[in-house]
PDBML (XML) file of the C-alpha atoms, coordinates in Angstrom:
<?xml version="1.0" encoding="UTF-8" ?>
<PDBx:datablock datablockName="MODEL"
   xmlns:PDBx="http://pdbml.pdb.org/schema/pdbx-v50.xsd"
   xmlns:xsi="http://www.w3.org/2001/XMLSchema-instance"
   xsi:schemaLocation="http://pdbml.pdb.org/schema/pdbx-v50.xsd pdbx-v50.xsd">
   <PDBx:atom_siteCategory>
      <PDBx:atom_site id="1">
         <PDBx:B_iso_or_equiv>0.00</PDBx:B_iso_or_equiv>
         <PDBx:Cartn_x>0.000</PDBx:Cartn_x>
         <PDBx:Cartn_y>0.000</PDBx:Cartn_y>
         <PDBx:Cartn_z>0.000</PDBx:Cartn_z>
         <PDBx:auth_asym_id>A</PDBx:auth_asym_id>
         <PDBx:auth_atom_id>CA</PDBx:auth_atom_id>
         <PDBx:auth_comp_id>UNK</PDBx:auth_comp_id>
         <PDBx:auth_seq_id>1</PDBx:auth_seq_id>
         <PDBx:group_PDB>ATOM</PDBx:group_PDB>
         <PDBx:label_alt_id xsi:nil="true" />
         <PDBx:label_asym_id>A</PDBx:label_asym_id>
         <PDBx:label_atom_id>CA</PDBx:label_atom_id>
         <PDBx:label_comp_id>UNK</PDBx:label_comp_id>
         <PDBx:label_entity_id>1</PDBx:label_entity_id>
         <PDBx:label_seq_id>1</PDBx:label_seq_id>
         <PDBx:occupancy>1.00</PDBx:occupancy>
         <PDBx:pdbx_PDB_model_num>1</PDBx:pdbx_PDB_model_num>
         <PDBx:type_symbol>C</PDBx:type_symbol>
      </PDBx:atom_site>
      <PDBx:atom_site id="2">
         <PDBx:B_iso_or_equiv>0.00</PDBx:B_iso_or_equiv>
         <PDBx:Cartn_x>2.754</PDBx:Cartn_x>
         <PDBx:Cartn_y>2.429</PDBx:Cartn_y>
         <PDBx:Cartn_z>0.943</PDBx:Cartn_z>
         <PDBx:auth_asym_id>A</PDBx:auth_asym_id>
         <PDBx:auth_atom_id>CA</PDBx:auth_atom_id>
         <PDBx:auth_comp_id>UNK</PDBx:auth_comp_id>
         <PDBx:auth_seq_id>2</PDBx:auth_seq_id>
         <PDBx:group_PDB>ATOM</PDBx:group_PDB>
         <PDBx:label_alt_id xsi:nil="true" />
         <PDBx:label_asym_id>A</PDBx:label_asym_id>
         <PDBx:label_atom_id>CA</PDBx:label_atom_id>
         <PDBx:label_comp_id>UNK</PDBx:label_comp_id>
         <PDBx:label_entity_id>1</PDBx:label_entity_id>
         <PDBx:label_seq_id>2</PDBx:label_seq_id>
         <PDBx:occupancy>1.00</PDBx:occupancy>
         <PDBx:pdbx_PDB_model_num>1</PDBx:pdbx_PDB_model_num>
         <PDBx:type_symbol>C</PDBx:type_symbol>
      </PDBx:atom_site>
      <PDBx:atom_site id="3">
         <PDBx:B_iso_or_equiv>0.00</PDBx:B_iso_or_equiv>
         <PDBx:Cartn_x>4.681</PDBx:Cartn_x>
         <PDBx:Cartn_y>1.942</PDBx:Cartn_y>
         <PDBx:Cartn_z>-2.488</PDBx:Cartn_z>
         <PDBx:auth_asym_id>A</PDBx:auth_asym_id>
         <PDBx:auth_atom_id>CA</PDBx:auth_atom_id>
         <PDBx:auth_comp_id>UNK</PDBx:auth_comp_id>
         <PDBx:auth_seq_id>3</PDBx:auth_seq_id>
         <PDBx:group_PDB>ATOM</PDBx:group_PDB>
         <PDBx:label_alt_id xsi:nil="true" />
         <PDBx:label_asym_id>A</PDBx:label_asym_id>
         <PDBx:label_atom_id>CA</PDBx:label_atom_id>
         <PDBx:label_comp_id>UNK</PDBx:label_comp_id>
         <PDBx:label_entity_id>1</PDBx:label_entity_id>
         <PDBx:label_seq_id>3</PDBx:label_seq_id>
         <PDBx:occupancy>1.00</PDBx:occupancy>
         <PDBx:pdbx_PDB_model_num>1</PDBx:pdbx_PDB_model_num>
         <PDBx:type_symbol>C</PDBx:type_symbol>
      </PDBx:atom_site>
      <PDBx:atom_site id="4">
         <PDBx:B_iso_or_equiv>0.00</PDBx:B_iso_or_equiv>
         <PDBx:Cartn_x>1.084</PDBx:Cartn_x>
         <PDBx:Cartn_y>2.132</PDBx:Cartn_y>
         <PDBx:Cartn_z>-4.543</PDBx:Cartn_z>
         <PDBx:auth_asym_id>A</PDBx:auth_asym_id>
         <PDBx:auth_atom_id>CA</PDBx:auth_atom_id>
         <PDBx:auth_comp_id>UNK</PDBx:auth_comp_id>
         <PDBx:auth_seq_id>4</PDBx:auth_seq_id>
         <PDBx:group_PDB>ATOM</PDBx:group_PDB>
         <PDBx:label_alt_id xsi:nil="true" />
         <PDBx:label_asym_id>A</PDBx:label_asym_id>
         <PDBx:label_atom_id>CA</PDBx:label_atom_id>
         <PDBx:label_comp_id>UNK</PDBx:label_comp_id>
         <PDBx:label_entity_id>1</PDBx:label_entity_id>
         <PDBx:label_seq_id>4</PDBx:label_seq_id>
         <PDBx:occupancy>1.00</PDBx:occupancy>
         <PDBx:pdbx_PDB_model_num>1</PDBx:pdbx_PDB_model_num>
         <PDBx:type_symbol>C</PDBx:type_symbol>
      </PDBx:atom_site>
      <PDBx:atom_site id="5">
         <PDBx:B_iso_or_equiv>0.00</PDBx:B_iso_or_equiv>
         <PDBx:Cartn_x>0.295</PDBx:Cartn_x>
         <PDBx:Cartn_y>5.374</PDBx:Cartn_y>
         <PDBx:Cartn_z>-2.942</PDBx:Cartn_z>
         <PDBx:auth_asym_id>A</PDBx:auth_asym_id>
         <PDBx:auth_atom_id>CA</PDBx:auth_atom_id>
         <PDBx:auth_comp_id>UNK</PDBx:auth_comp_id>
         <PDBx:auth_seq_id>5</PDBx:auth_seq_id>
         <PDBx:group_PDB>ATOM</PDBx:group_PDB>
         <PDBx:label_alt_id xsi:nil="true" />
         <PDBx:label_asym_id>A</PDBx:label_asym_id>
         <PDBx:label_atom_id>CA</PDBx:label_atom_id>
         <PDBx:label_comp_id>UNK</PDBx:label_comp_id>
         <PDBx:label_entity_id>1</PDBx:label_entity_id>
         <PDBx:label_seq_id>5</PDBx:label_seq_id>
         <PDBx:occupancy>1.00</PDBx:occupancy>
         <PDBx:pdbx_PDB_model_num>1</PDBx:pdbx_PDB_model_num>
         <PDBx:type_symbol>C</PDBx:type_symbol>
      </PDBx:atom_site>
      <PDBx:atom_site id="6">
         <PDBx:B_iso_or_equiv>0.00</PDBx:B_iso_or_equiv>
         <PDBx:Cartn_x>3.360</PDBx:Cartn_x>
         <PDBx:Cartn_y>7.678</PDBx:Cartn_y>
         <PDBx:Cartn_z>-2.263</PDBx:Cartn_z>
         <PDBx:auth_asym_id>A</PDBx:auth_asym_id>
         <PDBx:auth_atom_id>CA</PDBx:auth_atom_id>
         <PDBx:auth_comp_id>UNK</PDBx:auth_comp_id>
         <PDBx:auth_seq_id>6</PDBx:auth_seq_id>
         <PDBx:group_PDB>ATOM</PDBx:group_PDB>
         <PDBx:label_alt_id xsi:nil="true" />
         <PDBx:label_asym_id>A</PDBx:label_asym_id>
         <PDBx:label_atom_id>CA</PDBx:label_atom_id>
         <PDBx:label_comp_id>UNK</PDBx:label_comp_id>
         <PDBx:label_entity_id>1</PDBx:label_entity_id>
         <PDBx:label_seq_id>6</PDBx:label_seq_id>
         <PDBx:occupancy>1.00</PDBx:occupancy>
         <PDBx:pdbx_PDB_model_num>1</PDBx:pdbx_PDB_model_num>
         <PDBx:type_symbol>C</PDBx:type_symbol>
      </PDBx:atom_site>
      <PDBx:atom_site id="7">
         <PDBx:B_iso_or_equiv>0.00</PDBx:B_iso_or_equiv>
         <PDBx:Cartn_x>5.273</PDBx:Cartn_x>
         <PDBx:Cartn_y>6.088</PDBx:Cartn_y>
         <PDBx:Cartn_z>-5.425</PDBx:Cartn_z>
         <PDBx:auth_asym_id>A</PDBx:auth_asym_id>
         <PDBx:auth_atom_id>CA</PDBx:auth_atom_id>
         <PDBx:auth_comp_id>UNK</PDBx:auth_comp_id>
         <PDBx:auth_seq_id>7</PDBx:auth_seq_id>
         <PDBx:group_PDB>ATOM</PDBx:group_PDB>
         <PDBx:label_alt_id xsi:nil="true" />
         <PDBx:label_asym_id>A</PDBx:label_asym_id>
         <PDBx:label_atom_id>CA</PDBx:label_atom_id>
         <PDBx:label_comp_id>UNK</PDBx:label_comp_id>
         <PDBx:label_entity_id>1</PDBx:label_entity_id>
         <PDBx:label_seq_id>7</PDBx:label_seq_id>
         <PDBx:occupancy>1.00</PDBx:occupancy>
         <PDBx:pdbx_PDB_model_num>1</PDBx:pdbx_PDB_model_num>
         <PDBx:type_symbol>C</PDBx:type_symbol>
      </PDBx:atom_site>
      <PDBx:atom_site id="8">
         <PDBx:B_iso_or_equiv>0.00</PDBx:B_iso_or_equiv>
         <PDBx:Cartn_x>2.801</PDBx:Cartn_x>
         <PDBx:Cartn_y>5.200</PDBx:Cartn_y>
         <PDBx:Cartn_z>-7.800</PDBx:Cartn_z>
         <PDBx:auth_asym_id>A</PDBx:auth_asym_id>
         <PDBx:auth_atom_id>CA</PDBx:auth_atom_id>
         <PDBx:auth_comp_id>UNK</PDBx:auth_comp_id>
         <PDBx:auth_seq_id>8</PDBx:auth_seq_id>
         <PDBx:group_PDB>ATOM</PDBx:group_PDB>
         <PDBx:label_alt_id xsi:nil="true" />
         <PDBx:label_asym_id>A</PDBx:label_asym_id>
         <PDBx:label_atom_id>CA</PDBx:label_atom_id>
         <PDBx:label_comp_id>UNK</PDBx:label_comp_id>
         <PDBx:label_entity_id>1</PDBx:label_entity_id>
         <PDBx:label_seq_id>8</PDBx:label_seq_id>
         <PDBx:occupancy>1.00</PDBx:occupancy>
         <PDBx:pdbx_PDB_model_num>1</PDBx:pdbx_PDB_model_num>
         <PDBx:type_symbol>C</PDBx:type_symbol>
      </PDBx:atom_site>
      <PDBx:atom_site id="9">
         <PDBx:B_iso_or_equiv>0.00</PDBx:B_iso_or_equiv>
         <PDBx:Cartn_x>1.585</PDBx:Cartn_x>
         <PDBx:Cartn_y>8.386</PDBx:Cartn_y>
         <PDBx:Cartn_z>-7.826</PDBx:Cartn_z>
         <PDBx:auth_asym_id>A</PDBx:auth_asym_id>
         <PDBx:auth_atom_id>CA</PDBx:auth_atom_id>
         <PDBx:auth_comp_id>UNK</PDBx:auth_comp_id>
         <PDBx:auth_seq_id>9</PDBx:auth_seq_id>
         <PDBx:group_PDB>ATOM</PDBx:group_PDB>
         <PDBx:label_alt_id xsi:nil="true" />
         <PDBx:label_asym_id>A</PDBx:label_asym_id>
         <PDBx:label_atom_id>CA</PDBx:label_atom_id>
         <PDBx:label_comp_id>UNK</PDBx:label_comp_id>
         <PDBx:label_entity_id>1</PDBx:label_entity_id>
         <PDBx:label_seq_id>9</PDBx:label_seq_id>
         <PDBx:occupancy>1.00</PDBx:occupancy>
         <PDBx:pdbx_PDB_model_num>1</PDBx:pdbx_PDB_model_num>
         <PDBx:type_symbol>C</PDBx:type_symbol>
      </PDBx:atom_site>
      <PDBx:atom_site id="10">
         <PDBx:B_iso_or_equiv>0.00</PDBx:B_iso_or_equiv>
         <PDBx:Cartn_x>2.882</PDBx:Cartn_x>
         <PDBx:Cartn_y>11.882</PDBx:Cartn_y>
         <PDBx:Cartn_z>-8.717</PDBx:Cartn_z>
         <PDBx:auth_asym_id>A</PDBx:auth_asym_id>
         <PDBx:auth_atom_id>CA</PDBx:auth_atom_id>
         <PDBx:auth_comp_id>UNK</PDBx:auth_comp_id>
         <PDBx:auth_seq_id>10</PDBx:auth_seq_id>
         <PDBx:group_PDB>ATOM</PDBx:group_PDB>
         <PDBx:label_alt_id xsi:nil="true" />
         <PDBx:label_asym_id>A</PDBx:label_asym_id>
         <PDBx:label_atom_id>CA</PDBx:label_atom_id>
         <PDBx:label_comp_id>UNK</PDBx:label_comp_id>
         <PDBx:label_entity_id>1</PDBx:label_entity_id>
         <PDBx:label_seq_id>10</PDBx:label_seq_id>
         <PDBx:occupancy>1.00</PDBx:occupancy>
         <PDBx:pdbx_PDB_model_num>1</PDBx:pdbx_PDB_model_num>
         <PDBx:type_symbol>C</PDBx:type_symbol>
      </PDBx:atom_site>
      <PDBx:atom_site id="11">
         <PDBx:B_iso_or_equiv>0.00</PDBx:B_iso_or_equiv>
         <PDBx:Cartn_x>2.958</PDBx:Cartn_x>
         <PDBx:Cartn_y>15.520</PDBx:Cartn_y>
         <PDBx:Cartn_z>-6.762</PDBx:Cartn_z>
         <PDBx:auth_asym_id>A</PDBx:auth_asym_id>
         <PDBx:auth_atom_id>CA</PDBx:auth_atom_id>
         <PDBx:auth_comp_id>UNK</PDBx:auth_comp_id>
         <PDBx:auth_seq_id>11</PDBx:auth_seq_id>
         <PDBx:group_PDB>ATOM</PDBx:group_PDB>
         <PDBx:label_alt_id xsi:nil="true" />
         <PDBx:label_asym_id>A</PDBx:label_asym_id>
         <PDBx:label_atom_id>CA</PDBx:label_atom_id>
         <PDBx:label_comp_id>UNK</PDBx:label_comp_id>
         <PDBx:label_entity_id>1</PDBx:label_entity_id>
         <PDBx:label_seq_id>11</PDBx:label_seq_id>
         <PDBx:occupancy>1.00</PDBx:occupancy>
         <PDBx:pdbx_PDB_model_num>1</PDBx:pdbx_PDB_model_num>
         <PDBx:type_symbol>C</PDBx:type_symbol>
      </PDBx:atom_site>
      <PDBx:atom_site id="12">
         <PDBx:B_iso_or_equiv>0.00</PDBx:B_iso_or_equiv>
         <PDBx:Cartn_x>-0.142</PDBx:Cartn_x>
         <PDBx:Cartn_y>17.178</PDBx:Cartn_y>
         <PDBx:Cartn_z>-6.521</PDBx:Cartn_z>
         <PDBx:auth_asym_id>A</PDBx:auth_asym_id>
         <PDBx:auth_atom_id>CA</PDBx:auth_atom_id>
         <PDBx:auth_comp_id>UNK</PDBx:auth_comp_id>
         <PDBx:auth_seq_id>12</PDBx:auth_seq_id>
         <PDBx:group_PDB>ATOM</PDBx:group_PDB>
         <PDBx:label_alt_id xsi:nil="true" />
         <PDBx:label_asym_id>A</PDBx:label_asym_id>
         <PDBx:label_atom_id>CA</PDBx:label_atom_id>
         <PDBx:label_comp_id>UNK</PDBx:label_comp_id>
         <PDBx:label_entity_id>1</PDBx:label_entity_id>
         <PDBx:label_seq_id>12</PDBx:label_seq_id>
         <PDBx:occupancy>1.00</PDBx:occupancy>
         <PDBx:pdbx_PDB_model_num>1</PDBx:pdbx_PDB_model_num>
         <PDBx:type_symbol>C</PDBx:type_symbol>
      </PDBx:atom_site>
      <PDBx:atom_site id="13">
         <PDBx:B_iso_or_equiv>0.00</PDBx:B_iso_or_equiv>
         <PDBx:Cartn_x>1.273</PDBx:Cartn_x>
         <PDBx:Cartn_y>20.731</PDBx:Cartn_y>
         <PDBx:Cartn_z>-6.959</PDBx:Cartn_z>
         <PDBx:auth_asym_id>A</PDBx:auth_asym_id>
         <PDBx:auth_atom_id>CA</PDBx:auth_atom_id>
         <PDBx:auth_comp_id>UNK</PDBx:auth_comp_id>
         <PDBx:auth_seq_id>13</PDBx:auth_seq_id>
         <PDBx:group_PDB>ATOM</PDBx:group_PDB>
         <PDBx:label_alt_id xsi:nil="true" />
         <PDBx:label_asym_id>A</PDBx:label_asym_id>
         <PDBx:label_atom_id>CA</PDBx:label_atom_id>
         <PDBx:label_comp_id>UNK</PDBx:label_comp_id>
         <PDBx:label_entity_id>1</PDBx:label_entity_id>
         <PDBx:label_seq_id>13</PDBx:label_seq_id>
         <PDBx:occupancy>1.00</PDBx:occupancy>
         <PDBx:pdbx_PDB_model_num>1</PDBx:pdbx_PDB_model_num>
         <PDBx:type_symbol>C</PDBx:type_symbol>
      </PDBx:atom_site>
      <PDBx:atom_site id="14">
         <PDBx:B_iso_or_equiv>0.00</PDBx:B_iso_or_equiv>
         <PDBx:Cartn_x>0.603</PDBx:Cartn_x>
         <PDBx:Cartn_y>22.506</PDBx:Cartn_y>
         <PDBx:Cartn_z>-9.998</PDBx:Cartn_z>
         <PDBx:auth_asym_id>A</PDBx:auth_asym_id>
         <PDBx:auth_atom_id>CA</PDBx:auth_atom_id>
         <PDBx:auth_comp_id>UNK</PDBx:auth_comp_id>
         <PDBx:auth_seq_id>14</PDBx:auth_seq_id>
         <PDBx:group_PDB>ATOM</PDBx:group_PDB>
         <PDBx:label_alt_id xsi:nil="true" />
         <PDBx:label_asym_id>A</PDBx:label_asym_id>
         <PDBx:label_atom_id>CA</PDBx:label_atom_id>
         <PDBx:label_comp_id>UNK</PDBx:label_comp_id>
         <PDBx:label_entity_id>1</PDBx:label_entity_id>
         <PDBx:label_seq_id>14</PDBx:label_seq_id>
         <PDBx:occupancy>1.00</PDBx:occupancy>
         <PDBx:pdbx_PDB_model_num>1</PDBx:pdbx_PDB_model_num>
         <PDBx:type_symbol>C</PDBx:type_symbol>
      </PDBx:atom_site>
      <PDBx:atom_site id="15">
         <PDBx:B_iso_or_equiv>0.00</PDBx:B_iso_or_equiv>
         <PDBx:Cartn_x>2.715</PDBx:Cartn_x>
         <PDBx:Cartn_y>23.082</PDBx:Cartn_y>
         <PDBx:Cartn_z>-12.650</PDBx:Cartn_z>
         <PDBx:auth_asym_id>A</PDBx:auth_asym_id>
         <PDBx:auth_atom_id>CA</PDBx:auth_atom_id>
         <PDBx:auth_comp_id>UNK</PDBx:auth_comp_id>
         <PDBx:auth_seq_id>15</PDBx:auth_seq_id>
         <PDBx:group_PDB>ATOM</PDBx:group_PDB>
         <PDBx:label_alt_id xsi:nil="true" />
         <PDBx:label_asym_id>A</PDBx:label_asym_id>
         <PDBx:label_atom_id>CA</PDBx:label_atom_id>
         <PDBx:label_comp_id>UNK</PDBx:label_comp_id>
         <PDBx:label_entity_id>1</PDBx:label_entity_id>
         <PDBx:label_seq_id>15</PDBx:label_seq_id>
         <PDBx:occupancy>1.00</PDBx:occupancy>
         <PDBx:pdbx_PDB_model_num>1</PDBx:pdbx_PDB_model_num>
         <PDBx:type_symbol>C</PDBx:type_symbol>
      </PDBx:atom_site>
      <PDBx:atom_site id="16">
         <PDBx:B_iso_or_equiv>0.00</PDBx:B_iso_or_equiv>
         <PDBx:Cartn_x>4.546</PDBx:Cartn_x>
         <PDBx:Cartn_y>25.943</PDBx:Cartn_y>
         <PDBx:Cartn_z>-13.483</PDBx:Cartn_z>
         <PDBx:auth_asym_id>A</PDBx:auth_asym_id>
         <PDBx:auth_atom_id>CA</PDBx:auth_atom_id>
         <PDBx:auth_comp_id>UNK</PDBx:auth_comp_id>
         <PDBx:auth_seq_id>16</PDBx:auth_seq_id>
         <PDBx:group_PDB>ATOM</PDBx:group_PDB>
         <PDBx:label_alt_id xsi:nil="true" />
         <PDBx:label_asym_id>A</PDBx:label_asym_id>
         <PDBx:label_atom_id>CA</PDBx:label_atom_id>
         <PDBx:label_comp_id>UNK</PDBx:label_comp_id>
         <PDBx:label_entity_id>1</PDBx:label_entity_id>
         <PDBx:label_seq_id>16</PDBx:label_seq_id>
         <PDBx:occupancy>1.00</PDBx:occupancy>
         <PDBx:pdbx_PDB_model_num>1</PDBx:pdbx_PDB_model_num>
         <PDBx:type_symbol>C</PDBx:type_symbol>
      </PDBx:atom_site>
      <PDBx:atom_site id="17">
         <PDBx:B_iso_or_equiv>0.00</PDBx:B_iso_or_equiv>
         <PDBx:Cartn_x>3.366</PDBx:Cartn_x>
         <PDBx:Cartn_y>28.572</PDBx:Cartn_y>
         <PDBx:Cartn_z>-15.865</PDBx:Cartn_z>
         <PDBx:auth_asym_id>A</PDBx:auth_asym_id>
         <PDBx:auth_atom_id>CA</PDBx:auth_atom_id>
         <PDBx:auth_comp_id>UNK</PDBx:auth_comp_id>
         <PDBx:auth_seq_id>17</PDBx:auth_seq_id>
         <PDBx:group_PDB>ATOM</PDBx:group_PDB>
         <PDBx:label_alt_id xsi:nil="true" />
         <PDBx:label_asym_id>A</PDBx:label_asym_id>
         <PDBx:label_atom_id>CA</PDBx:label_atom_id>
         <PDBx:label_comp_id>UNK</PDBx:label_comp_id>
         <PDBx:label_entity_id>1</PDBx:label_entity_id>
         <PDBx:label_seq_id>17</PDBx:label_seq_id>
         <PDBx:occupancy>1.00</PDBx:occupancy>
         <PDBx:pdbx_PDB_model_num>1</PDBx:pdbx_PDB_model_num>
         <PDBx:type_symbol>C</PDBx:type_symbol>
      </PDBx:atom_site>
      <PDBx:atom_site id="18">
         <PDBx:B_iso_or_equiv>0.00</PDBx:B_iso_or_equiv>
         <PDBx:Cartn_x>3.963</PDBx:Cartn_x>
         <PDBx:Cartn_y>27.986</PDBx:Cartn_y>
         <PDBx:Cartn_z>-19.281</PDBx:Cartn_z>
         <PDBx:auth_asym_id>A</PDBx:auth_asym_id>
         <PDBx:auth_atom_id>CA</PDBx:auth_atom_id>
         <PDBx:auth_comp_id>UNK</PDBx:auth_comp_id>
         <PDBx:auth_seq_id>18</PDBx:auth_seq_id>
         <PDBx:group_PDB>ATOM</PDBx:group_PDB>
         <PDBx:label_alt_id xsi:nil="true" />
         <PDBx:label_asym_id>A</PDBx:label_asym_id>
         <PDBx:label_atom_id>CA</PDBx:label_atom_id>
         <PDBx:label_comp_id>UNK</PDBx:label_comp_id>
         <PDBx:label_entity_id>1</PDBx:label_entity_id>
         <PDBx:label_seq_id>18</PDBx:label_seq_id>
         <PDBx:occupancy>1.00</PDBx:occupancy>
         <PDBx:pdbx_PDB_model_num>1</PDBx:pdbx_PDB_model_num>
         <PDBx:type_symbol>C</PDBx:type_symbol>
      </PDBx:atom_site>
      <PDBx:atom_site id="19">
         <PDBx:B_iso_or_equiv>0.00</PDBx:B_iso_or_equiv>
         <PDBx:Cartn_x>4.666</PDBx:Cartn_x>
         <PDBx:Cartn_y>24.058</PDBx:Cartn_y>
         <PDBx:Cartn_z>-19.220</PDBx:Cartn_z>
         <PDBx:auth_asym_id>A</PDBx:auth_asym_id>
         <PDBx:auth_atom_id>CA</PDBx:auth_atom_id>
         <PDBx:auth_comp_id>UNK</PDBx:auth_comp_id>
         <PDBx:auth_seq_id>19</PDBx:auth_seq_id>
         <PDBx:group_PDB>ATOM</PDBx:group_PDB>
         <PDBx:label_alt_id xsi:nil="true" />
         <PDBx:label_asym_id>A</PDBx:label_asym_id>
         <PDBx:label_atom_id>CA</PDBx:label_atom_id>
         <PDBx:label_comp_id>UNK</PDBx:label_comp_id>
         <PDBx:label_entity_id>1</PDBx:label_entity_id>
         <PDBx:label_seq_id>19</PDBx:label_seq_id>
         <PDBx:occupancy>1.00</PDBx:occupancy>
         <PDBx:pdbx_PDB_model_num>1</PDBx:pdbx_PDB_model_num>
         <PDBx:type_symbol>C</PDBx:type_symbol>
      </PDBx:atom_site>
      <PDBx:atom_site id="20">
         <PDBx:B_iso_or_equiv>0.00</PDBx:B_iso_or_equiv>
         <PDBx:Cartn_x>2.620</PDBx:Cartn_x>
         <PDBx:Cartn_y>21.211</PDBx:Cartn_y>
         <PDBx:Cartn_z>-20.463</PDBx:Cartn_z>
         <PDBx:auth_asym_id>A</PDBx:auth_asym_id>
         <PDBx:auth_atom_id>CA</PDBx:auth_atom_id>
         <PDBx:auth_comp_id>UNK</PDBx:auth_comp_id>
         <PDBx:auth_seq_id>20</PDBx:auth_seq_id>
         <PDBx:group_PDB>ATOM</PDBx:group_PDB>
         <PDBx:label_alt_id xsi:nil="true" />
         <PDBx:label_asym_id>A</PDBx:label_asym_id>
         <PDBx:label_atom_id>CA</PDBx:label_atom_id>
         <PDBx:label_comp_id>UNK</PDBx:label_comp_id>
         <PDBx:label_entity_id>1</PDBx:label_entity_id>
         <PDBx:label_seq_id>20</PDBx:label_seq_id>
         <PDBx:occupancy>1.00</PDBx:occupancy>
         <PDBx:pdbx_PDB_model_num>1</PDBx:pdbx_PDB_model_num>
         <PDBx:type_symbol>C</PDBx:type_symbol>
      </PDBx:atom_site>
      <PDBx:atom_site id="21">
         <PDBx:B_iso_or_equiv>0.00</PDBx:B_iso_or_equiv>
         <PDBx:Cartn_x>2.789</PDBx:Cartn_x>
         <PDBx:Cartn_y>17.919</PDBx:Cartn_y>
         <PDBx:Cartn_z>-19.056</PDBx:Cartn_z>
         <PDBx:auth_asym_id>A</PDBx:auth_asym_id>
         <PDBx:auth_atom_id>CA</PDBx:auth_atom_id>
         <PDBx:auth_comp_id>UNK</PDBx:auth_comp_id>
         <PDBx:auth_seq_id>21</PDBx:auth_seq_id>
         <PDBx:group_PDB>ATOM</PDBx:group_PDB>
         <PDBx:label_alt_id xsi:nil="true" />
         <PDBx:label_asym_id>A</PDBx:label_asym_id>
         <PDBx:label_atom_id>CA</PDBx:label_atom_id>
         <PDBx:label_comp_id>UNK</PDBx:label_comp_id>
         <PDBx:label_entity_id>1</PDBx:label_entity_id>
         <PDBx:label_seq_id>21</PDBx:label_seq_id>
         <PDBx:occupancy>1.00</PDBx:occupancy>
         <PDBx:pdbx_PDB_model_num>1</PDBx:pdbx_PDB_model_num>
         <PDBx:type_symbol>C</PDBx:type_symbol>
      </PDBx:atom_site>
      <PDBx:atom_site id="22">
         <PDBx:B_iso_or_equiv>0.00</PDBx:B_iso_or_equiv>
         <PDBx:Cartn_x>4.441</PDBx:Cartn_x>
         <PDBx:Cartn_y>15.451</PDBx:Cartn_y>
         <PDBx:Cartn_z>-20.867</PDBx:Cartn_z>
         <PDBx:auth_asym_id>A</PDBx:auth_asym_id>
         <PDBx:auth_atom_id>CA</PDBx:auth_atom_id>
         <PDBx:auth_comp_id>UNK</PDBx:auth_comp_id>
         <PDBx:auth_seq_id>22</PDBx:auth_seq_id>
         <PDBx:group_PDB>ATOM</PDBx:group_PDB>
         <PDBx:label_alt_id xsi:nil="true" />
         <PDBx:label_asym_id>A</PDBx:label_asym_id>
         <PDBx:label_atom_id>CA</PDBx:label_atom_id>
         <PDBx:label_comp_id>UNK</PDBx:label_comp_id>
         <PDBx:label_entity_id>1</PDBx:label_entity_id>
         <PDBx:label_seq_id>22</PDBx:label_seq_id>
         <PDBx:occupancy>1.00</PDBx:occupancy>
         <PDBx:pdbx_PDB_model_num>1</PDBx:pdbx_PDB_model_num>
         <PDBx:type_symbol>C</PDBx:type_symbol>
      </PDBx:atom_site>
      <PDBx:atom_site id="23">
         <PDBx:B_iso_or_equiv>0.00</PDBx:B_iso_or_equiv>
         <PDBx:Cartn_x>2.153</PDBx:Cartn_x>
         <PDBx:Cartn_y>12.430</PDBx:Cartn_y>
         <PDBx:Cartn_z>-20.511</PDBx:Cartn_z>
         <PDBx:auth_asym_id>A</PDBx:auth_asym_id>
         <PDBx:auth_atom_id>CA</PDBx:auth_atom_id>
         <PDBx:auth_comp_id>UNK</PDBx:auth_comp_id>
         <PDBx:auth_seq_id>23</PDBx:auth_seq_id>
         <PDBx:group_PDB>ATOM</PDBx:group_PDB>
         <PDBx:label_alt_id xsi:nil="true" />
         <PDBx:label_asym_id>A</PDBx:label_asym_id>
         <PDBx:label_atom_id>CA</PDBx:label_atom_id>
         <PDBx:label_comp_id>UNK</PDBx:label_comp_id>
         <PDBx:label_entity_id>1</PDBx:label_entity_id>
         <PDBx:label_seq_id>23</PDBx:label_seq_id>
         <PDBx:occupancy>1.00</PDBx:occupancy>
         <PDBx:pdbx_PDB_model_num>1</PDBx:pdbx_PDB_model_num>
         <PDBx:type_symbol>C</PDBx:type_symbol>
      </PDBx:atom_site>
      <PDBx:atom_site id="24">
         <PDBx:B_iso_or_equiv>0.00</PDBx:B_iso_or_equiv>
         <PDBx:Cartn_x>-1.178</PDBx:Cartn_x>
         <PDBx:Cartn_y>12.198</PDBx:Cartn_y>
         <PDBx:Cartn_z>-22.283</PDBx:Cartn_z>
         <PDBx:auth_asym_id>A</PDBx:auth_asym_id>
         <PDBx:auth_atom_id>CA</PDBx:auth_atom_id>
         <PDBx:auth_comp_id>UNK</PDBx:auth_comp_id>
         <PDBx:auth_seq_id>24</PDBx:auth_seq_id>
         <PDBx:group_PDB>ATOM</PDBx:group_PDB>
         <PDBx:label_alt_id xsi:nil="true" />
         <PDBx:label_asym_id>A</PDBx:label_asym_id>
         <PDBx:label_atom_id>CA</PDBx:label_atom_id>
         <PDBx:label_comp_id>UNK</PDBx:label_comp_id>
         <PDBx:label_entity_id>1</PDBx:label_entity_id>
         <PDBx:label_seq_id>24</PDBx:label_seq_id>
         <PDBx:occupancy>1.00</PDBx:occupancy>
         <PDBx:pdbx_PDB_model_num>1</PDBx:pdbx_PDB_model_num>
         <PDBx:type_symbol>C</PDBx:type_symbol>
      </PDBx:atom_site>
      <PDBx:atom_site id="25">
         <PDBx:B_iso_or_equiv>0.00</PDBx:B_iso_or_equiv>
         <PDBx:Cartn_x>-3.342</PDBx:Cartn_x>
         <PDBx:Cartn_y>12.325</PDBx:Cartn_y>
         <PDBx:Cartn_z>-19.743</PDBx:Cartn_z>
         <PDBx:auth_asym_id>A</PDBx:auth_asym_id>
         <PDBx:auth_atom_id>CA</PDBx:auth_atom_id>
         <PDBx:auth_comp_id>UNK</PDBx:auth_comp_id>
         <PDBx:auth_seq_id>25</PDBx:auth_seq_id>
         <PDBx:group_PDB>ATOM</PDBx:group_PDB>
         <PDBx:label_alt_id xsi:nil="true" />
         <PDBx:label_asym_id>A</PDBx:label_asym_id>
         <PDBx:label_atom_id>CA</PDBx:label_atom_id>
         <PDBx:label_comp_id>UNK</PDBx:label_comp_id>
         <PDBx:label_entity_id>1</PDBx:label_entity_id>
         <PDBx:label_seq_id>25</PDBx:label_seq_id>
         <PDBx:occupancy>1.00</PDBx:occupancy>
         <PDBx:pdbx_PDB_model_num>1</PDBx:pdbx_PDB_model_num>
         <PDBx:type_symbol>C</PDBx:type_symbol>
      </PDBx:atom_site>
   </PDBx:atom_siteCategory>
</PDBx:datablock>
C-alpha cells in the first residue's frame, strides 16, 4: 500500500506557468 500510494503516484502541486505535461493524460 505504501509503495502504490506515495510512489505510484505523482505531486499534486501545480505546474509551473507555461509548461505542459508530458504524458497524455
Amino acid at each position: 500500500v505504501f509503495v502504490a500510494v506515495c510512489f505510484l503516484t505523482t505531486p499534486s502541486g501545480e505546474a509551473p506557468e507555461g509548461t505542459e505535461p508530458t504524458v497524455a493524460e
